[in-house]
Every structure is written in C-alpha cells, then in structure tokens.
C-alpha atoms as a PDB file:
ATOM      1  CA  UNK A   1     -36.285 -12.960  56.130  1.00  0.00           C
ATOM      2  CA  UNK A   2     -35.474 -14.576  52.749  1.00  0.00           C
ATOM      3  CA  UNK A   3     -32.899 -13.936  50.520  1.00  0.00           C
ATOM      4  CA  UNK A   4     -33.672 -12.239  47.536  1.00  0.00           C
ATOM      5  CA  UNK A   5     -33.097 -14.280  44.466  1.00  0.00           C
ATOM      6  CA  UNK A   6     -31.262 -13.359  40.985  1.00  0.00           C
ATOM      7  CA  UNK A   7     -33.080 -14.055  38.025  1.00  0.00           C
ATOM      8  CA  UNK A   8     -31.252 -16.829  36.434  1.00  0.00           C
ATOM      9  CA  UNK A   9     -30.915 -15.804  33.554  1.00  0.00           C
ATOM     10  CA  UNK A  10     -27.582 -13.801  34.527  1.00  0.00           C
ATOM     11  CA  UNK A  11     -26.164 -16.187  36.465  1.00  0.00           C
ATOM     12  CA  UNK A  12     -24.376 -17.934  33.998  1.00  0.00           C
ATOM     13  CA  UNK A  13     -22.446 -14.758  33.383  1.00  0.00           C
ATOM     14  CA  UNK A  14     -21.811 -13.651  36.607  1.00  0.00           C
ATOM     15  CA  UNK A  15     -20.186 -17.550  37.010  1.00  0.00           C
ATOM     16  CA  UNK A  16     -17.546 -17.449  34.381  1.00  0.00           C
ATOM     17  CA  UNK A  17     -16.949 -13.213  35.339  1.00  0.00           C
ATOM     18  CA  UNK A  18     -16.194 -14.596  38.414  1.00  0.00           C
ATOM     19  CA  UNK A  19     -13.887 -17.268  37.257  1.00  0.00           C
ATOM     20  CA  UNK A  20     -12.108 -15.726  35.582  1.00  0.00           C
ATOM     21  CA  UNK A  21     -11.771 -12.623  37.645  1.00  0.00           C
ATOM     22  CA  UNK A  22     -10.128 -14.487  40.469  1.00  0.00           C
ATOM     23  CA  UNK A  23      -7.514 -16.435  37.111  1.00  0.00           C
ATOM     24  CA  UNK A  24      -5.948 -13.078  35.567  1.00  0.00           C
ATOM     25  CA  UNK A  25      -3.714 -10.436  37.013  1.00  0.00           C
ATOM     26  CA  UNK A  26      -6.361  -7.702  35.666  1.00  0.00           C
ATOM     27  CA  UNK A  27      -9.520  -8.619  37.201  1.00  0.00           C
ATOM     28  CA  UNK A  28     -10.907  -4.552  36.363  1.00  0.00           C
ATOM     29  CA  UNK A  29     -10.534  -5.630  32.447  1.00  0.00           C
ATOM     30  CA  UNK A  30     -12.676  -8.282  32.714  1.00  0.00           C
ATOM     31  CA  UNK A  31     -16.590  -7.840  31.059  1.00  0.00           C
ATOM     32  CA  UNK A  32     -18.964 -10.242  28.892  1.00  0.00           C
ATOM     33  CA  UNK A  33     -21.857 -10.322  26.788  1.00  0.00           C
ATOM     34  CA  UNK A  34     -24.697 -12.485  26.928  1.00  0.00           C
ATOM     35  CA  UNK A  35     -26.948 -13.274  23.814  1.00  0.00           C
ATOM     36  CA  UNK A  36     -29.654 -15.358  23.611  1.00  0.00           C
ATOM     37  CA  UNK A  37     -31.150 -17.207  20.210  1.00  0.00           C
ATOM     38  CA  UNK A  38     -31.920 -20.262  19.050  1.00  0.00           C
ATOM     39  CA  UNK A  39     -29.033 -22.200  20.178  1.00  0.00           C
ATOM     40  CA  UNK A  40     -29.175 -21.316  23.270  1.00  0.00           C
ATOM     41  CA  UNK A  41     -26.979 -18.763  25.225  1.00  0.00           C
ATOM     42  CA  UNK A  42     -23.696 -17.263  24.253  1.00  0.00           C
ATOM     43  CA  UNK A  43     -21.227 -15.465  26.235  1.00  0.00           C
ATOM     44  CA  UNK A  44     -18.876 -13.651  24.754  1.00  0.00           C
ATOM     45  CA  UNK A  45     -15.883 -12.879  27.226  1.00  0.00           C
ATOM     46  CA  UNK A  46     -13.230  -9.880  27.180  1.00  0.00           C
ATOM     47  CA  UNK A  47     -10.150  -9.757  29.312  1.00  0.00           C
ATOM     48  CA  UNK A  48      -7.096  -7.519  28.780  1.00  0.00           C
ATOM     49  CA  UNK A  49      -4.879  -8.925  26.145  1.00  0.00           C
ATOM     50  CA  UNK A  50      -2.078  -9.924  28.580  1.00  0.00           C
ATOM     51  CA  UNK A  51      -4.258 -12.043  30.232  1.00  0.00           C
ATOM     52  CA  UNK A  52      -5.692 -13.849  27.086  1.00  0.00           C
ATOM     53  CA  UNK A  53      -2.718 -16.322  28.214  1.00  0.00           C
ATOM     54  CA  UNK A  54      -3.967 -17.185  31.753  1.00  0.00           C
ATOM     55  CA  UNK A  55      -7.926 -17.717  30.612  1.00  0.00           C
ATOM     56  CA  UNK A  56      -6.893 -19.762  27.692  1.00  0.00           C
ATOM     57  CA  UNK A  57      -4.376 -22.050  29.160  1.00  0.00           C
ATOM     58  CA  UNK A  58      -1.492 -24.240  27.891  1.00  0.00           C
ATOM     59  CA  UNK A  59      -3.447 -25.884  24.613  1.00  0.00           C
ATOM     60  CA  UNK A  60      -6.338 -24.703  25.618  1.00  0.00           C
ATOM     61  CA  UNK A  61      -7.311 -26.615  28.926  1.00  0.00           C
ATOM     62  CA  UNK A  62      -8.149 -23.340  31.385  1.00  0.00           C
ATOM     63  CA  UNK A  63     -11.106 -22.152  28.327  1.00  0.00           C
ATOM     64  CA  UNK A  64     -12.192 -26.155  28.021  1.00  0.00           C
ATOM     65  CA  UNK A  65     -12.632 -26.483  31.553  1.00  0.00           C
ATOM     66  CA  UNK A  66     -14.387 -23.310  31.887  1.00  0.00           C
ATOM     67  CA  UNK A  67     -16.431 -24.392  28.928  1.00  0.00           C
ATOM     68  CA  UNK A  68     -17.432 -27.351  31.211  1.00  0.00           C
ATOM     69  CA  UNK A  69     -17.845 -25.812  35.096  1.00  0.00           C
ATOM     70  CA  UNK A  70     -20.621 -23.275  32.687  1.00  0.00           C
ATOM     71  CA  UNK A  71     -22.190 -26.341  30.539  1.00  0.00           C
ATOM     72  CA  UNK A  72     -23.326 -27.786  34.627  1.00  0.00           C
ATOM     73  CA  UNK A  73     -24.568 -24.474  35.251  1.00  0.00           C
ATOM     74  CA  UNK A  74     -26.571 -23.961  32.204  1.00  0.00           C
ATOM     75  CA  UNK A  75     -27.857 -27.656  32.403  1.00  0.00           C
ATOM     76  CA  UNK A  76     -29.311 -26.650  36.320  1.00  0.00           C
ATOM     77  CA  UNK A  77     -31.180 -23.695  34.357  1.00  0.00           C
ATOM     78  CA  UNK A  78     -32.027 -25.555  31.482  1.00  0.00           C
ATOM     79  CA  UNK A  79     -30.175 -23.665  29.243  1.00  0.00           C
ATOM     80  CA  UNK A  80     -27.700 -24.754  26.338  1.00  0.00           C
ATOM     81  CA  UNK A  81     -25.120 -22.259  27.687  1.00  0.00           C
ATOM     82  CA  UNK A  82     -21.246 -21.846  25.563  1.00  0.00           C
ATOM     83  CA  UNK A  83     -18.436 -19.274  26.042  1.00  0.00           C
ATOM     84  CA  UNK A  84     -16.405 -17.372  23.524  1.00  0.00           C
ATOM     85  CA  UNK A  85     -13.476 -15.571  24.617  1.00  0.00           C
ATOM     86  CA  UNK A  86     -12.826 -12.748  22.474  1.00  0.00           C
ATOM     87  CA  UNK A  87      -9.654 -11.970  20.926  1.00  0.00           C
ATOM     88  CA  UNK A  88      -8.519  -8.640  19.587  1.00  0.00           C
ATOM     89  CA  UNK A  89      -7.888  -7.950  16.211  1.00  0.00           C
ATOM     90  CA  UNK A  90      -4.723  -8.773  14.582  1.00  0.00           C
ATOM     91  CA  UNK A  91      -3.854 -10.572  18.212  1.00  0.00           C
ATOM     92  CA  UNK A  92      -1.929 -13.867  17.384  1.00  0.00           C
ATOM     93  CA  UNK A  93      -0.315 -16.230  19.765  1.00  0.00           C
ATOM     94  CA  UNK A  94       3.207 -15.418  18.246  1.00  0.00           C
ATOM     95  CA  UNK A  95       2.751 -11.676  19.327  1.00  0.00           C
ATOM     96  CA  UNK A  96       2.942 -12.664  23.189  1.00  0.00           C
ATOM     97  CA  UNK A  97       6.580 -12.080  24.053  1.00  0.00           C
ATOM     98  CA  UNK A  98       8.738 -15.410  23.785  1.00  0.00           C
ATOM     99  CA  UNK A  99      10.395 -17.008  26.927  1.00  0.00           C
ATOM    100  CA  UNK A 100      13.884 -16.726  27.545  1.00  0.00           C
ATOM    101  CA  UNK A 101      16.250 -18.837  25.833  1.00  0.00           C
ATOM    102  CA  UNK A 102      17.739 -21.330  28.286  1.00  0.00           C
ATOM    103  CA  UNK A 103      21.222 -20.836  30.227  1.00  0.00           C
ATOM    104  CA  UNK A 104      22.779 -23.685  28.482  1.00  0.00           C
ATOM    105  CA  UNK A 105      26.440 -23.411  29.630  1.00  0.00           C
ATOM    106  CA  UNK A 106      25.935 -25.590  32.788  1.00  0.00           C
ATOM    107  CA  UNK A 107      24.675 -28.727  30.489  1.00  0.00           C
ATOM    108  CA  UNK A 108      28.327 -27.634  28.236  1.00  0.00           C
ATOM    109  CA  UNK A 109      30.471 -28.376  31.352  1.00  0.00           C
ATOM    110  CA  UNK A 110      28.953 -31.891  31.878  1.00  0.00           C
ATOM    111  CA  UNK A 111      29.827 -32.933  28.516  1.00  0.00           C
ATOM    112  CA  UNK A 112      32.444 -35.791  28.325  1.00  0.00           C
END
C-alpha cells in the first residue's frame, strides 16, 4: 500500500502553519493565504496579535529564518515561494505592553 501524496502545491503552507503553530501560545489563531502570480507564491500569515511577538522575533530573526526554512521548500517544488505576516491595523510595536522597569535598589547599595 502506498501513501497517498499531497499535491504540492499546499505544502508550502501547511510548512510555515506548522511552524509556527508549534512557536505561539495560540496555535487555534493561526491561518494563511496562499496566492499565486507572476512572482511566484505568496503566503500571507495571521496569528493572534499577542503572538505577532513570538513569530517575528527580537529584530526580526524568528520571520527571517522562517523566510529561509520556506525559500528550501519552495526551491524542492520549484517554486519562488515568500511569506508575509500580517499585521492588524493600527497594530504598532509600541502598543505591546512594555517590560518592567528594573529593581534597581540592589545596584544603589553597592555604590561606594
């Protein structure tokens, strides 16, 4: 018995759906697009806004290696293959809530 195949043409989105299911906390939220045109293939991918964070990555290395892991796969299929993640209106980087500011009074009692 053989196992049936996928057409390849989804592949390439079922790979970074994948991905990225198994990076954010909200793996339900998670859904793409695929178009197809003269450049090639583009996926457009949606995550909850909390977890823009986590897919993106600190300046932007998560989404660049993502970009990279789904250039190899489109290259095995032949196809010029790139991602866009999707951000919701009026969603800035600034709107994400800010860190704590750090206890500082321990580095005040080593002063000299």
């Amino acid at each position: 018995m053989t196992a049936k195949k996928e057409p390849t043409e989804t592949r390439d989105q079922e790979f970074v759906e994948y991905v990225v299911r198994s990076l954010v906390d909200r793996p339900d939220d998670v859904s793409s697009d695929r178009t197809v045109d003269e450049m090639g293939v583009l996926i457009t991918l949606k995550v909850n806004p909390a977890d823009l964070g986590q897919v993106i990555g600190r300046q932007g290395q998560t989404a660049k290696a993502i970009r990279t892991l789904l250039r190899v796969v489109g290259a095995k299929n032949h196809a010029r293959v790139n991602l866009k993640i999707h951000e919701p209106e009026g969603f800035r980087k600034e709107d994400r809530s800010p860190r704590p500011a750090a206890d500082t009074s321990a580095v005040d009692d080593l002063k000299i």
